[in-house]
N, C-alpha and C. Protein backbone atom coordinates (compact mmCIF):
# COMPACT_ATOMS: atom_id res chain seq x y z
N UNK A 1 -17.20 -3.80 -17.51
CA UNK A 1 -16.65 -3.57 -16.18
C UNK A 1 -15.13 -3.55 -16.27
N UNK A 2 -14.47 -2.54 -15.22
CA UNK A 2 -13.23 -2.71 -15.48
C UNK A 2 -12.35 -3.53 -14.29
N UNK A 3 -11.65 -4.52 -14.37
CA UNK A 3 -11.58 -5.58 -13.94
C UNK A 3 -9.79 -5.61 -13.11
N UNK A 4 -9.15 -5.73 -12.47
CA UNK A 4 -8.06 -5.61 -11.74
C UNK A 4 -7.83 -7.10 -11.23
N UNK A 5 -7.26 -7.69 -12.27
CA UNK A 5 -7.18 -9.84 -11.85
C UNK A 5 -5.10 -9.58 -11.09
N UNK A 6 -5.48 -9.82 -9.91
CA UNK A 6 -4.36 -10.29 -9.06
C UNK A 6 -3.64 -12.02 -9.00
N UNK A 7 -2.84 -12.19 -9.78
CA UNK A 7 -2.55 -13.51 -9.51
C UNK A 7 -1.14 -13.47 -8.90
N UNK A 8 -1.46 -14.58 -8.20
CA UNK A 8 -0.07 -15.25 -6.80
C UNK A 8 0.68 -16.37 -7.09
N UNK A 9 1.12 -17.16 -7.58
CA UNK A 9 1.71 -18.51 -8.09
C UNK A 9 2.74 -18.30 -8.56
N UNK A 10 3.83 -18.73 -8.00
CA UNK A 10 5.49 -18.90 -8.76
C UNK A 10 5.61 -20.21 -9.95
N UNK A 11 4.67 -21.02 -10.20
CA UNK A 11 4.93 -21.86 -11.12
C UNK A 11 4.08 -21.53 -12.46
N UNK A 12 4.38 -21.44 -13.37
CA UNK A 12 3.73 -20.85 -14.72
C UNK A 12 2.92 -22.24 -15.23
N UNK A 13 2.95 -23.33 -15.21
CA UNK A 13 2.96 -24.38 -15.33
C UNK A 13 1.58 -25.36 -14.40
N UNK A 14 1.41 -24.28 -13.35
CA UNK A 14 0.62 -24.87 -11.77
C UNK A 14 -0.43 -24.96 -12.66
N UNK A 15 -1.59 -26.28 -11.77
CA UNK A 15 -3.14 -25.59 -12.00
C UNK A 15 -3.41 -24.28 -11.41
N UNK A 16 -3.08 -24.01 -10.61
CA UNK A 16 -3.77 -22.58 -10.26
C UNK A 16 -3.60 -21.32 -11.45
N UNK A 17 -2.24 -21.62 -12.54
CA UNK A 17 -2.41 -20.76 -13.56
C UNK A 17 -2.99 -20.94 -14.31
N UNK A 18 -3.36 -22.26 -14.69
CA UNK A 18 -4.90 -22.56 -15.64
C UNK A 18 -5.83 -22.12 -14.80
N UNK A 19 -6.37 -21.74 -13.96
CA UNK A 19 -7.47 -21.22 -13.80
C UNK A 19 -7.58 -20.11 -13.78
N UNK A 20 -6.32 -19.61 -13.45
CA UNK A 20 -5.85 -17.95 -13.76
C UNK A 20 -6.36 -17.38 -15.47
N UNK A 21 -5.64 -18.25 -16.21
CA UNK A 21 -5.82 -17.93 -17.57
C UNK A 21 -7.01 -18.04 -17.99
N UNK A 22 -7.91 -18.77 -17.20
CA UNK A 22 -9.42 -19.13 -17.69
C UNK A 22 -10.29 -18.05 -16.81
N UNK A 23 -9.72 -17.20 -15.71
CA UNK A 23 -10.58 -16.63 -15.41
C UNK A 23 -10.75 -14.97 -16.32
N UNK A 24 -9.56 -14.75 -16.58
CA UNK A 24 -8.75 -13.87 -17.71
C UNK A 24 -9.79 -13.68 -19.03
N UNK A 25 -9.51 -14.77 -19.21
CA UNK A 25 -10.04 -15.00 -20.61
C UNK A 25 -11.89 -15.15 -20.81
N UNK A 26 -12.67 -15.55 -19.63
CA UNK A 26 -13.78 -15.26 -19.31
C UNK A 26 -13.81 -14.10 -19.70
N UNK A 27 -13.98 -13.07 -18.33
CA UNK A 27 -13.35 -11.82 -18.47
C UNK A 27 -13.72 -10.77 -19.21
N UNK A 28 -12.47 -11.44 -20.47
CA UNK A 28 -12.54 -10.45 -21.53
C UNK A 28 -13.31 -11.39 -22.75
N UNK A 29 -13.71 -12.60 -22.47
CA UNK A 29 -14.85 -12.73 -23.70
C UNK A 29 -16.29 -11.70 -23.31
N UNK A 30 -15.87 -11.55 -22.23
CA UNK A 30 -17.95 -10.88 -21.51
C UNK A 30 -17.59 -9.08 -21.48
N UNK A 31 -16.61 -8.98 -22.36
CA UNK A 31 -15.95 -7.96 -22.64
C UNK A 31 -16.05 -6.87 -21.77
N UNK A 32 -15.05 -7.49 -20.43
CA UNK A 32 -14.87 -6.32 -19.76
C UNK A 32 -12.98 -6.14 -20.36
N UNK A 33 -13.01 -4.69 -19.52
CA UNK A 33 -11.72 -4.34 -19.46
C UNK A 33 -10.65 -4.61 -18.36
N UNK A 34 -9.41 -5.11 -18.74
CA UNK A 34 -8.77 -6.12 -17.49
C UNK A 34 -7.12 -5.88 -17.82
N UNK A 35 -7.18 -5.85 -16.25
CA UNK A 35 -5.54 -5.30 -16.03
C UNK A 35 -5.00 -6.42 -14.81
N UNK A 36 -4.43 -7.47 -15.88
CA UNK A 36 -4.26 -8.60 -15.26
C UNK A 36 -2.14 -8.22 -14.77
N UNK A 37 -2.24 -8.47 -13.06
CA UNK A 37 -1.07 -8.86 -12.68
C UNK A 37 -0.78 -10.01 -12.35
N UNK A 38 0.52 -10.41 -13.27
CA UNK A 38 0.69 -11.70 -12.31
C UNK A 38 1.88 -11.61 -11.30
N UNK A 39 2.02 -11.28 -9.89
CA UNK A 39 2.69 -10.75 -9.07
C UNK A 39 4.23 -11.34 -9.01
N UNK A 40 4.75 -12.70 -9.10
CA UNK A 40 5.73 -13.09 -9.14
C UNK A 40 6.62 -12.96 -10.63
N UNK A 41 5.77 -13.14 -11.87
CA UNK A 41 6.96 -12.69 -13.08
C UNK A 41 6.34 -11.05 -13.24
N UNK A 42 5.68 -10.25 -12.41
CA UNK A 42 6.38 -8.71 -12.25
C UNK A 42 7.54 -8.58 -11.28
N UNK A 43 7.85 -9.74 -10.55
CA UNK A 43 8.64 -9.31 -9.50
C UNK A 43 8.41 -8.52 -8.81
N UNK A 44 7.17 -8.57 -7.91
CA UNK A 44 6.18 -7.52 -6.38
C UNK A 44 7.56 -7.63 -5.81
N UNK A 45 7.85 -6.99 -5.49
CA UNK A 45 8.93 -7.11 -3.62
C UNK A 45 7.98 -6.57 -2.66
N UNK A 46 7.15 -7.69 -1.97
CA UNK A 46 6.12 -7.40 -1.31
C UNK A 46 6.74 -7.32 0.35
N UNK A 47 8.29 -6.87 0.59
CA UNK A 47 8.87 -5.98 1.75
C UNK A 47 8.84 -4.71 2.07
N UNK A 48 8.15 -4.32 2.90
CA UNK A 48 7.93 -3.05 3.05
C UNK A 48 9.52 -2.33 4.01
N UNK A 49 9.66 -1.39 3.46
CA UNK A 49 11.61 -1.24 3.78
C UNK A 49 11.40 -0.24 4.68
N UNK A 50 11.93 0.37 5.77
CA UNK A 50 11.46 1.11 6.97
C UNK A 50 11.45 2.46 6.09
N UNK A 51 12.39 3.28 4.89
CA UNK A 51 11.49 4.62 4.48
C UNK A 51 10.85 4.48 3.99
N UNK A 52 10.05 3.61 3.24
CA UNK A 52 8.52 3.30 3.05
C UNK A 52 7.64 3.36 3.93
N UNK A 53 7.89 2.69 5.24
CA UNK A 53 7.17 2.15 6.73
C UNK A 53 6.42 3.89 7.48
N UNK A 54 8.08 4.77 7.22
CA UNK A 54 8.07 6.46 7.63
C UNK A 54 6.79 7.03 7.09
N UNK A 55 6.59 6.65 5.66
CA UNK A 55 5.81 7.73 4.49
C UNK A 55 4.66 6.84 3.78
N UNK A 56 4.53 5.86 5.23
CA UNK A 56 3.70 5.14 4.52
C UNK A 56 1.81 5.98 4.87
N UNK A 57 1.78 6.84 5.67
CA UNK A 57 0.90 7.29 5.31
C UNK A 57 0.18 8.70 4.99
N UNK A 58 1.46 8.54 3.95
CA UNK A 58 1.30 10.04 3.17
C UNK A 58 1.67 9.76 1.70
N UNK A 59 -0.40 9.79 1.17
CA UNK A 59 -0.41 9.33 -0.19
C UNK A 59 0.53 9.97 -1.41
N UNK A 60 0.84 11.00 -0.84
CA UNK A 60 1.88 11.66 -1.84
C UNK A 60 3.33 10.76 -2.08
N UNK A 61 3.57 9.62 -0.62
CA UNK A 61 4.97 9.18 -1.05
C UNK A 61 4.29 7.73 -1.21
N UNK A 62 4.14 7.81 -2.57
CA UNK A 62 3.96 6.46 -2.63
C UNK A 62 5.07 6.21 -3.37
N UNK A 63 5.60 5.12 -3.43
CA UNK A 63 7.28 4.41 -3.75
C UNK A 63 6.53 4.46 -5.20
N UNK A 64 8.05 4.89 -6.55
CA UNK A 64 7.39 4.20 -7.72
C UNK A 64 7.00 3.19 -8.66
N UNK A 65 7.69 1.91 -7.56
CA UNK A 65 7.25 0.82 -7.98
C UNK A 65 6.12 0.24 -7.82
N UNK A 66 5.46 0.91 -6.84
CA UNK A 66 4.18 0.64 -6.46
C UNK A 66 2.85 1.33 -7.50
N UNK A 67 3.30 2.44 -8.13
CA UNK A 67 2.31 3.40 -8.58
C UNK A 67 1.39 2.30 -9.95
N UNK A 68 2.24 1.29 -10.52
CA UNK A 68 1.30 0.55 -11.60
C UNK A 68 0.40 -0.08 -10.90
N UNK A 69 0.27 -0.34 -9.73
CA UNK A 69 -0.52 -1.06 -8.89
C UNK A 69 -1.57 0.01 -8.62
N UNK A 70 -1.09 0.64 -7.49
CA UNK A 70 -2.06 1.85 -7.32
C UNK A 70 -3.07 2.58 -8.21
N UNK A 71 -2.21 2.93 -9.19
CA UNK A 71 -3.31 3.18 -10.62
C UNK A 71 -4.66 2.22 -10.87
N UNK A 72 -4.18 0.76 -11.11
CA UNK A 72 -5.15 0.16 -11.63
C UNK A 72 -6.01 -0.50 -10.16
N UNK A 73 -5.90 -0.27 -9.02
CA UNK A 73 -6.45 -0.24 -8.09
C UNK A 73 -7.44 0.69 -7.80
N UNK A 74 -7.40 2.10 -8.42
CA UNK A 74 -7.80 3.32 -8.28
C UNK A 74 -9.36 3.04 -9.76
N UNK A 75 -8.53 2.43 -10.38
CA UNK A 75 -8.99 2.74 -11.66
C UNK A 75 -10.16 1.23 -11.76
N UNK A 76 -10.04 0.37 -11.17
CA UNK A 76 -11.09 -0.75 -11.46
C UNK A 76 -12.22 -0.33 -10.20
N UNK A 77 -13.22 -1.67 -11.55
CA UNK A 77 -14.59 -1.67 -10.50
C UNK A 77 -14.25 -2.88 -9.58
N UNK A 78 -13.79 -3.53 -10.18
CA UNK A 78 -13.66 -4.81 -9.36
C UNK A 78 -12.24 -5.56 -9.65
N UNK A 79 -12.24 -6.34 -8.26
CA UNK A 79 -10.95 -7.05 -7.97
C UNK A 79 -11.15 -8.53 -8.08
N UNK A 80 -10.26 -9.06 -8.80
CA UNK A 80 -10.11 -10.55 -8.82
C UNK A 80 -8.86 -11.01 -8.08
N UNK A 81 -8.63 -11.98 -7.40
CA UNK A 81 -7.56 -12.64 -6.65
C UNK A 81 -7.45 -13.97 -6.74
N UNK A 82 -6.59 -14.32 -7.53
CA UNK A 82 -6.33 -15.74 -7.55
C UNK A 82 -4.68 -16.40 -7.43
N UNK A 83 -4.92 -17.33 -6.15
CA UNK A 83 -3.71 -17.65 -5.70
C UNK A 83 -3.88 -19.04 -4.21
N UNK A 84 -3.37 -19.39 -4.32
CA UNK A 84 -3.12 -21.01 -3.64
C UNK A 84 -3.08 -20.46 -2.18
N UNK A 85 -3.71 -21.28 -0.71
CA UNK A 85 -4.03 -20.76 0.21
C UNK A 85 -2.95 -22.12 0.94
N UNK A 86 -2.19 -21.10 1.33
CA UNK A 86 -0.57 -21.74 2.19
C UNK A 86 -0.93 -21.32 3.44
N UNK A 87 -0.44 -22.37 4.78
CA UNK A 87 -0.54 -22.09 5.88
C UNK A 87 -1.88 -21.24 6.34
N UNK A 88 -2.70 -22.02 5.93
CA UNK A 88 -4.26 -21.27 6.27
C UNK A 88 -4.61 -19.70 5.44
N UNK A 89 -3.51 -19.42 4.40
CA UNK A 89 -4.01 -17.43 3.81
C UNK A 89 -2.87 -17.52 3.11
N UNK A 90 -2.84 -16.38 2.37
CA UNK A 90 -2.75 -16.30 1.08
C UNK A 90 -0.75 -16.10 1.26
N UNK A 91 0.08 -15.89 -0.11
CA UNK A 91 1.13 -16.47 0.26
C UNK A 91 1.38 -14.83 0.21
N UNK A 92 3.19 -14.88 0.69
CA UNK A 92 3.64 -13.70 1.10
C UNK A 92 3.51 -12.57 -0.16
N UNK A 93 3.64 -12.53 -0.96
CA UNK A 93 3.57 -12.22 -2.00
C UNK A 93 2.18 -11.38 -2.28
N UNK A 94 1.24 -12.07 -2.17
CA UNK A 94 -0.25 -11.38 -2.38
C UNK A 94 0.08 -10.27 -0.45
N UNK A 95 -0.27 -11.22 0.26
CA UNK A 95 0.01 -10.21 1.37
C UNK A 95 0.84 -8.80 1.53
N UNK A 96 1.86 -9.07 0.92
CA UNK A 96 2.60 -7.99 1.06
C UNK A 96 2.29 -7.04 -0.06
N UNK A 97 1.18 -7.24 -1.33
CA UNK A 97 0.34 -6.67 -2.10
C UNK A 97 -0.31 -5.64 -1.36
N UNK A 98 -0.75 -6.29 -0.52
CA UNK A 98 -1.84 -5.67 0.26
C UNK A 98 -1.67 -4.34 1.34
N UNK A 99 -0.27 -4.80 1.66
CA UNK A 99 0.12 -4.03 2.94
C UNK A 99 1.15 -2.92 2.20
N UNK A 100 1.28 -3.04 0.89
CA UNK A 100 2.19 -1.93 0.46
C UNK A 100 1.02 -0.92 -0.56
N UNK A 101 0.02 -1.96 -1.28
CA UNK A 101 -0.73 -0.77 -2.29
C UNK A 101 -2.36 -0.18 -1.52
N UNK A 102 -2.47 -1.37 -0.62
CA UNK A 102 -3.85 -0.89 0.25
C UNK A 102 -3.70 0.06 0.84
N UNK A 103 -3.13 1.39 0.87
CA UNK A 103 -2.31 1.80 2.19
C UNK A 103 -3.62 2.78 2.52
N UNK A 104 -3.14 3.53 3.46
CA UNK A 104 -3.74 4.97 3.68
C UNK A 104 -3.40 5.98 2.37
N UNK A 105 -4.90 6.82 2.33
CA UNK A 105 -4.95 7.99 1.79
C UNK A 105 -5.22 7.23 0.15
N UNK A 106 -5.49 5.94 0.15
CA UNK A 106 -5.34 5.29 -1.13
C UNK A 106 -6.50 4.41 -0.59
N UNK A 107 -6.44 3.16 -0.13
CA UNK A 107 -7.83 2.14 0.17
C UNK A 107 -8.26 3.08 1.52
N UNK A 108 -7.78 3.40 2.19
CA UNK A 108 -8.50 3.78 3.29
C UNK A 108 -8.34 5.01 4.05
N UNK A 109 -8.78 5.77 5.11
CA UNK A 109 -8.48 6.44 5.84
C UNK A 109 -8.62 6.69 6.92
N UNK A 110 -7.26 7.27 7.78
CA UNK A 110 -7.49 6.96 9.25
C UNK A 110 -7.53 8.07 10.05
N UNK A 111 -8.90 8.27 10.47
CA UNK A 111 -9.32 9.40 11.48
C UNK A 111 -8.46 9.83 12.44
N UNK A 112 -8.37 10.84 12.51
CA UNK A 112 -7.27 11.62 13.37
C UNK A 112 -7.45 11.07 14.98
N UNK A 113 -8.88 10.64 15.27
CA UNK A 113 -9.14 10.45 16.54
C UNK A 113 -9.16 8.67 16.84
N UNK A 114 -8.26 8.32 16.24
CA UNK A 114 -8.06 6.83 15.96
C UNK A 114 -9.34 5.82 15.65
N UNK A 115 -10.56 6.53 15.27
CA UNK A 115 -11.74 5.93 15.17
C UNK A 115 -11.48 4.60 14.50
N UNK A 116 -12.59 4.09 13.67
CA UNK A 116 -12.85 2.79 13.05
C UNK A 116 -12.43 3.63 11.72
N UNK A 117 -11.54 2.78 10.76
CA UNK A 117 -10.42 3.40 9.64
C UNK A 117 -12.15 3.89 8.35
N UNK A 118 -11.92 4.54 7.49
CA UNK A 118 -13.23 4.91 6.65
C UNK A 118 -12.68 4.34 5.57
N UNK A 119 -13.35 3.62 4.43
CA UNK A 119 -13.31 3.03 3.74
C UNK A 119 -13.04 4.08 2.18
N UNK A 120 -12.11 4.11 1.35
CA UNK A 120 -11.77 4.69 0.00
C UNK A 120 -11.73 4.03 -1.31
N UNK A 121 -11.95 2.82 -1.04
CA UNK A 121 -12.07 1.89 -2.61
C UNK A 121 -13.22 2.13 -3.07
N UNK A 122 -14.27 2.92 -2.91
CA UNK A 122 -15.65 3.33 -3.05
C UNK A 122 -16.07 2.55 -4.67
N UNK A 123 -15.03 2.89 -5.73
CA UNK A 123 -15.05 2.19 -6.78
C UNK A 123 -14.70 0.86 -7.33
N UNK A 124 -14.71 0.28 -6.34
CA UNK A 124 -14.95 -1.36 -6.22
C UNK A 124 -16.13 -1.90 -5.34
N UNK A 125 -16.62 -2.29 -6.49
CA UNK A 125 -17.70 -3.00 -6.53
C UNK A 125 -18.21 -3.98 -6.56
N UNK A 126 -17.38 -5.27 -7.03
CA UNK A 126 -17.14 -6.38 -6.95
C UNK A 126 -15.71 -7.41 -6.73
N UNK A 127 -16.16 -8.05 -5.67
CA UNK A 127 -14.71 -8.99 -5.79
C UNK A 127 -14.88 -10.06 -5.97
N UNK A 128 -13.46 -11.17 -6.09
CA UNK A 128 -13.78 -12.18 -6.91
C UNK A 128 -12.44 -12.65 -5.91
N UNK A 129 -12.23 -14.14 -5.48
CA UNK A 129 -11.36 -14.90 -4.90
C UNK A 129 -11.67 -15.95 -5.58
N UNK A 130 -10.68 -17.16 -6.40
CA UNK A 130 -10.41 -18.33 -6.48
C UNK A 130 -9.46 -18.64 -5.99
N UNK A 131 -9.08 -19.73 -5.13
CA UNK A 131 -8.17 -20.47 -4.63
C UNK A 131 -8.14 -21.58 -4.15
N UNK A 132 -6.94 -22.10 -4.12
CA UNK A 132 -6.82 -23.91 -4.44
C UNK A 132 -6.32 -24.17 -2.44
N UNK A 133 -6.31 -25.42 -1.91
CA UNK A 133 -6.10 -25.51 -0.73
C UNK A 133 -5.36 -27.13 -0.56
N UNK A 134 -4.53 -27.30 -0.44
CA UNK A 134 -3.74 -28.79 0.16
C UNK A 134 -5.05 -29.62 0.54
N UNK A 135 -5.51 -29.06 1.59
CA UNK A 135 -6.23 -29.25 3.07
C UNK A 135 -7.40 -29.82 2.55
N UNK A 136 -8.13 -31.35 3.13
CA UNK A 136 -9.06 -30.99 2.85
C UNK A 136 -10.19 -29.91 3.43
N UNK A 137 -11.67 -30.27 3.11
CA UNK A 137 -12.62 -28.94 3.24
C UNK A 137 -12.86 -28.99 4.84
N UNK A 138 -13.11 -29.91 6.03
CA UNK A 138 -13.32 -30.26 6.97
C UNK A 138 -12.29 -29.43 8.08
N UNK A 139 -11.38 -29.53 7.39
CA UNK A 139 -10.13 -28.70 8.10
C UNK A 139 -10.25 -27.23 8.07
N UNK A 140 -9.72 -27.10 6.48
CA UNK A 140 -10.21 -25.74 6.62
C UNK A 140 -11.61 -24.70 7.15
N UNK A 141 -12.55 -25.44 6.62
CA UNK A 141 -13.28 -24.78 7.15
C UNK A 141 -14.06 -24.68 8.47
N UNK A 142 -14.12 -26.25 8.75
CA UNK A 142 -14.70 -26.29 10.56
C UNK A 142 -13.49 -26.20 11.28
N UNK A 143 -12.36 -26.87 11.01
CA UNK A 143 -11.23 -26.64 12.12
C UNK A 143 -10.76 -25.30 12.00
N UNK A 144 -10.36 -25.01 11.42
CA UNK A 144 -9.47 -23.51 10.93
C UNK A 144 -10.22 -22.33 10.77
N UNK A 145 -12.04 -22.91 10.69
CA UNK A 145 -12.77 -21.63 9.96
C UNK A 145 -12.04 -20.54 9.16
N UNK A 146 -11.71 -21.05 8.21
CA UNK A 146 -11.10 -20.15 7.14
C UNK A 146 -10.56 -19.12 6.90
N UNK A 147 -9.53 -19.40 7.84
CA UNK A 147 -8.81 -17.42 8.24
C UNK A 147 -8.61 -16.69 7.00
N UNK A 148 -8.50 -17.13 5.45
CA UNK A 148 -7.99 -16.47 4.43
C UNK A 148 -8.96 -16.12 4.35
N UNK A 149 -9.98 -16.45 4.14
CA UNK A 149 -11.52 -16.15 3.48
C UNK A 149 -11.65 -14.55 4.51
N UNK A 150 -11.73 -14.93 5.76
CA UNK A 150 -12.11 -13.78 6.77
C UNK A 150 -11.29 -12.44 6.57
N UNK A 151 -10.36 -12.89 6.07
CA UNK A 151 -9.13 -11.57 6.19
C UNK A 151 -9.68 -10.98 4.43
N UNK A 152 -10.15 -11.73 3.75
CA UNK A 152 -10.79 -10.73 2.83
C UNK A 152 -12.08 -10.29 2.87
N UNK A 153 -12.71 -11.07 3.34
CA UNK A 153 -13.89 -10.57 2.94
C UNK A 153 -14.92 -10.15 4.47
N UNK A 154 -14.35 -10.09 5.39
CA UNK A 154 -14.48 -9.49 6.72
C UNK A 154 -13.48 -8.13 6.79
N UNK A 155 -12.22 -8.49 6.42
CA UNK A 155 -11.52 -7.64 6.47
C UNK A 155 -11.38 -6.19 5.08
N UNK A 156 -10.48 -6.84 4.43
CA UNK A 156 -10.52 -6.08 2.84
C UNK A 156 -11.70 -5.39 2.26
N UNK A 157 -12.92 -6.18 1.95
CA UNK A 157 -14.07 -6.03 1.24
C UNK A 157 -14.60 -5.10 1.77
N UNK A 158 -14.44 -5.00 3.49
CA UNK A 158 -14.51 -3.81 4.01
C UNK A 158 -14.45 -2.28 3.37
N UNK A 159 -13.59 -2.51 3.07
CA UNK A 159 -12.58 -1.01 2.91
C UNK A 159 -13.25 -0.76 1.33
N UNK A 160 -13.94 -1.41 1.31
CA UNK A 160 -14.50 -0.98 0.04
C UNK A 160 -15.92 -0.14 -0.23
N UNK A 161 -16.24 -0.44 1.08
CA UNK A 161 -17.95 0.40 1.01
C UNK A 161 -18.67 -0.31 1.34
N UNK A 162 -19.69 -0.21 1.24
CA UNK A 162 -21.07 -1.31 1.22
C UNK A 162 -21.16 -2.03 0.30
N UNK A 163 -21.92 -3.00 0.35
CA UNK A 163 -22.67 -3.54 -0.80
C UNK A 163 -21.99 -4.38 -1.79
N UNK A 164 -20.45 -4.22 -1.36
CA UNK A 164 -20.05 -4.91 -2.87
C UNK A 164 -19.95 -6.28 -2.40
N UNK A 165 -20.16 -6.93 -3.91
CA UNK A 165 -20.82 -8.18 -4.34
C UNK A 165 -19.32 -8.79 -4.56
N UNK A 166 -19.84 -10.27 -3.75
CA UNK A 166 -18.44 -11.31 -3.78
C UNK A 166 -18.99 -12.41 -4.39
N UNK A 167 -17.41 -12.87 -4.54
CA UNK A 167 -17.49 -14.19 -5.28
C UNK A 167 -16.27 -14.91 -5.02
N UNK A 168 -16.21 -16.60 -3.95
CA UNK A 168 -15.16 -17.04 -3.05
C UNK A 168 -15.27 -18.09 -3.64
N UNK A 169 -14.36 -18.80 -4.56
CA UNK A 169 -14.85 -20.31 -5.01
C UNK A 169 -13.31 -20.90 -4.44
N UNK A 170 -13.35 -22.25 -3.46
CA UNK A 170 -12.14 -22.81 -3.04
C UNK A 170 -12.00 -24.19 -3.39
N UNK A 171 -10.99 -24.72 -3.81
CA UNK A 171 -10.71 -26.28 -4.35
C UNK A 171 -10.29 -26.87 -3.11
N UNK A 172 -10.95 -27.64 -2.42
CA UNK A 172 -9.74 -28.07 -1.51
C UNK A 172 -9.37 -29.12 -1.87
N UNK A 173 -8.43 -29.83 -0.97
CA UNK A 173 -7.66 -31.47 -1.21
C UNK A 173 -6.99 -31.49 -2.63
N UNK A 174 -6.47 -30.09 -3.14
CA UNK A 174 -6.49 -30.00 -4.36
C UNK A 174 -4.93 -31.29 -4.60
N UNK A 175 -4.06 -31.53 -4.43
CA UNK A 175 -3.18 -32.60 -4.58
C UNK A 175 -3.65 -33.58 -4.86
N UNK A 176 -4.71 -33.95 -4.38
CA UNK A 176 -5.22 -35.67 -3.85
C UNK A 176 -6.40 -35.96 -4.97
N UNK A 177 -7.12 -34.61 -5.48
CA UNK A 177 -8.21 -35.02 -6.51
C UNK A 177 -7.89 -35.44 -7.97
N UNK A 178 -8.83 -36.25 -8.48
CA UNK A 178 -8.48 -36.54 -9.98
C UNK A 178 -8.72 -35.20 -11.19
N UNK A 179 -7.80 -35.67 -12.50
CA UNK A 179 -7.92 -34.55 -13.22
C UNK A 179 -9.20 -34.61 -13.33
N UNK A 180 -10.46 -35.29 -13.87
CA UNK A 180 -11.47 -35.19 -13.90
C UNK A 180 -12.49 -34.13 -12.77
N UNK A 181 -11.90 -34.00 -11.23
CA UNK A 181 -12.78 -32.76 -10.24
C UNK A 181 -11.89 -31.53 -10.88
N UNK A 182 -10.52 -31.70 -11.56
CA UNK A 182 -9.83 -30.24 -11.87
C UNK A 182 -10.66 -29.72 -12.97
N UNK A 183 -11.31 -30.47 -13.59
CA UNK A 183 -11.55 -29.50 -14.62
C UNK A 183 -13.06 -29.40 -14.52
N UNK A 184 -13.79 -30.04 -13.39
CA UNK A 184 -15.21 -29.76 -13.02
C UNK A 184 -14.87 -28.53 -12.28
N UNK A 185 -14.08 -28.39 -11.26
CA UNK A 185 -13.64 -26.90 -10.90
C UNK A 185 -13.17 -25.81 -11.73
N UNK A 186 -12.58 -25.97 -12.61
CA UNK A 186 -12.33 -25.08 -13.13
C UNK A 186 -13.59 -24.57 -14.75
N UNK A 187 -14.84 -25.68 -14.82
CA UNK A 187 -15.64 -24.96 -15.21
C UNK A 187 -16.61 -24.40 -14.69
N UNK A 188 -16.37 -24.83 -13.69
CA UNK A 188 -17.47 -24.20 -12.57
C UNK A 188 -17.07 -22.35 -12.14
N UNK A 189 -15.41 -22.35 -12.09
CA UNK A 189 -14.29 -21.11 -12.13
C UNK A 189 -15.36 -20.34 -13.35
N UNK A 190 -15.18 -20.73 -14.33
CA UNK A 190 -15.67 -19.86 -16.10
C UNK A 190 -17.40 -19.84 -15.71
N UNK A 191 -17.64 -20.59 -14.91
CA UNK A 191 -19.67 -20.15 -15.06
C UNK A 191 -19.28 -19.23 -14.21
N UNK A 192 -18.76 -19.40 -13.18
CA UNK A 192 -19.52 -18.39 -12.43
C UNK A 192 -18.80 -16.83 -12.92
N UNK A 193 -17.40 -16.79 -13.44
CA UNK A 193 -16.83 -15.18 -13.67
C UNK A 193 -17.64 -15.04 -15.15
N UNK A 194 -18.49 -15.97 -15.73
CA UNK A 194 -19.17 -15.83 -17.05
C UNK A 194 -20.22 -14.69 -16.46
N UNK A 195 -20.97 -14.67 -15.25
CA UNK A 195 -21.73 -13.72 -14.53
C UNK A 195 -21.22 -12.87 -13.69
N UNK A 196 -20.50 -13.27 -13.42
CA UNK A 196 -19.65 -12.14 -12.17
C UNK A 196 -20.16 -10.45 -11.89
């Protein structure tokens, strides 16, 4: 399978990049093919600048900093996303991923008659979310019902077609737990992308 791993984390050092590296490295032991970004040491400038905003939906102007993205967006079966869930969703960085390479005429398309947008990732087929949470689970998920979770996989996964197959694994209280739940999570991270 060909594999498109999105990672979000400014610290090289974080747990969330050990699990990054372990989901990576899964991955490509189960020998798929993988076009791992890690968004902050590429330096994303995930600002969309108003002549971008103009031509943003005309797939022909796509900016060329964007096009290594676009490519391997175009080009995988499946998406992996891994990145730490700030203020209830994902940090600016992955977001502004989204809102500059998801665009029109590329993930999606928008009917002339303003209908419901039609879905173009047709070749994604599977997605994959790990992410770590401050919060504990009670919060996020009964108080907050999990706005990050919804905005992908209500929202995003959408745009992908039918049928495709997810996979949402979340750490919460991640500050407060012992190394001993970090690394029960993070083999639990390697079983499950061992099947993915």
């Amino acid at each position: 399978m060909k594999v498109n791993v999105l990672y979000a984390h400014p610290a090289a050092d974080s747990y969330l990049a050990s699990l990054h590296q372990r989901i990576v490295k899964t991955l490509k032991a189960r020998g798929d093919e993988v076009i791992d970004f890690d968004l902050y040491k590429m330096g994303f400038n995930p600002a969309m600048l108003p002549e971008e905003w103009r031509g943003h939906y005309d797939p022909s102007q796509v900016p060329k900093d964007l096009q290594v993205y676009v490519d391997a967006l175009l080009w995988a079966e499946a998406c992996v996303f891994c990145f730490p869930t700030w203020w209830s969703g994902m940090p600016a960085i992955l977001k502004g991923y989204f809102d500059r390479v998801w665009r029109p005429g590329i993930a999606y398309e928008v009917p002339p008659d303003d209908g419901l947008i039609k879905p173009s990732l047709l070749n994604i087929r599977r997605m994959g979310v790990v992410t770590t949470c401050g919060s504990p689970w009670w919060y996020t998920q009964l108080y907050m019902q999990n706005p990050g979770k919804k905005v992908l996989l209500r929202g995003l996964k959408t745009i992908c077609g039918r049928g495709v197959r997810h996979l949402y694994l979340s750490r919460y209280s991640v500050h407060s737990i012992s190394d001993e739940k970090r690394e029960m999570f993070a083999r639990e991270v390697e079983r499950r992308f061992d099947t993915f």
